[in-house]
Protein backbone atom coordinates (compact mmCIF):
# COMPACT_ATOMS: atom_id res chain seq x y z
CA UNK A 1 -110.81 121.40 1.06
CA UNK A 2 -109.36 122.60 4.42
CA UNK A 3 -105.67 122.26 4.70
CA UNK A 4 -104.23 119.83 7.65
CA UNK A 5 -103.72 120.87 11.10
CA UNK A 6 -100.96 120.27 12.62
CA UNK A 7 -100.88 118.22 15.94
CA UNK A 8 -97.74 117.43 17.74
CA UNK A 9 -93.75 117.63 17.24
CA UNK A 10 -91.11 115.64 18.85
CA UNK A 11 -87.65 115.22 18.71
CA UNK A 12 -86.40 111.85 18.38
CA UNK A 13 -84.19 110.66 21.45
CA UNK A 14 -80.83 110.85 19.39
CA UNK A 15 -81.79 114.34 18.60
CA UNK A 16 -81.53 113.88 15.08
CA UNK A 17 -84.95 114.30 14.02
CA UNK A 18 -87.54 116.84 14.57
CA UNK A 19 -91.46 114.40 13.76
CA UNK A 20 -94.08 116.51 12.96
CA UNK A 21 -97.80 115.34 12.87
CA UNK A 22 -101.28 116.59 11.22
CA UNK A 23 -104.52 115.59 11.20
CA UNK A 24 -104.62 113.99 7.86
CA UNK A 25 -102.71 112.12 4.91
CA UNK A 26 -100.32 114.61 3.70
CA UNK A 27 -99.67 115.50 -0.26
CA UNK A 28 -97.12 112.84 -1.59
CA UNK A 29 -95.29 115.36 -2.83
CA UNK A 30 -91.71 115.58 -1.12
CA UNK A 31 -90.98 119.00 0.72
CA UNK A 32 -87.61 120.47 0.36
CA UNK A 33 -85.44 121.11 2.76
CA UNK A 34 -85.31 125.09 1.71
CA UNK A 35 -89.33 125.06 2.98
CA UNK A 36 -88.52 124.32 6.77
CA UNK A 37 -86.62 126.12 9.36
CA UNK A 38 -85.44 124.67 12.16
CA UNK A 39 -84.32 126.74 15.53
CA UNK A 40 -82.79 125.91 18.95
CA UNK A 41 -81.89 128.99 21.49
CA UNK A 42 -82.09 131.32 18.85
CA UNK A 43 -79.64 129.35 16.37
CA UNK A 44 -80.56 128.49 12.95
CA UNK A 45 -80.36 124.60 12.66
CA UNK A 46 -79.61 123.32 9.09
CA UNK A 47 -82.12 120.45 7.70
CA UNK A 48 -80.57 117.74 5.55
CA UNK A 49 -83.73 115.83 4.30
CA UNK A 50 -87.27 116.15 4.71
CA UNK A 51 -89.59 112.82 4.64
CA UNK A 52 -93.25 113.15 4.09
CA UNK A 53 -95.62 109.95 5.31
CA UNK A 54 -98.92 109.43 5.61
CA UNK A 55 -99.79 112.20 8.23
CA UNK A 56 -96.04 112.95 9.53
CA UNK A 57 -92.78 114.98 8.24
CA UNK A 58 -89.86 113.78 9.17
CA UNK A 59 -86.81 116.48 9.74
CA UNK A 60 -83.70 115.00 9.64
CA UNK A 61 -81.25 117.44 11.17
CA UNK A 62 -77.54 118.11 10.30
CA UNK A 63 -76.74 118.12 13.89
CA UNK A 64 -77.59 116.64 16.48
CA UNK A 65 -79.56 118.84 19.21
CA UNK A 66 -80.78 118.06 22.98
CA UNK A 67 -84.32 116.65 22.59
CA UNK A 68 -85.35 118.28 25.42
CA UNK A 69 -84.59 121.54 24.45
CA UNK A 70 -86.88 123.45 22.91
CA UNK A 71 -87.33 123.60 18.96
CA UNK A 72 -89.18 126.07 16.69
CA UNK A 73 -89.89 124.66 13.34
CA UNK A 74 -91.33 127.09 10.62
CA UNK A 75 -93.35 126.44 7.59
CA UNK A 76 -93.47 128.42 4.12
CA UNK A 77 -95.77 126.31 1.43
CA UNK A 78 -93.91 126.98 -1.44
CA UNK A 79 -97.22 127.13 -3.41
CA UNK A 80 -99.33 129.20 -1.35
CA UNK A 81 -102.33 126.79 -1.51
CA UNK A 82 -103.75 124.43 0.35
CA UNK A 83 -101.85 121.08 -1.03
């Protein structure tokens, strides 16, 4: 089984949310917060819930940020396979 690629990311127009996409369903299985990290010029952006759907996770950001300002979001599976 090969593990999803990801597609896309947007931030939402409030700035709220950071949408992540993939090519496929994702595992049911709700990420934590603590597996994402979220910066914006350099600045660590805390994450205050994490919604997986179908083939998207939803960030939903403690603060609000300019959507069209450029956001690095990092990844660490927490199992270190392919789920």
């Amino acid at each position: 089984m090969s593990a999803p690629r990801f597609q896309k990311a947007i931030v939402n127009g409030a700035g709220t949310k950071v949408i992540l996409t993939y090519s496929e369903t994702l595992s049911s299985t709700t990420a934590s917060t603590d597996d994402f990290t979220v910066t914006v010029d350099g600045s660590e952006v805390s994450i205050s819930s994490v919604a997986v759907s179908g083939s998207t996770v939803e960030l939903t950001l403690s603060s609000q940020v300019d959507h069209a300002t450029p956001v690095k979001v990092s990844y660490t599976d927490p199992t270190g396979s392919n789920d």
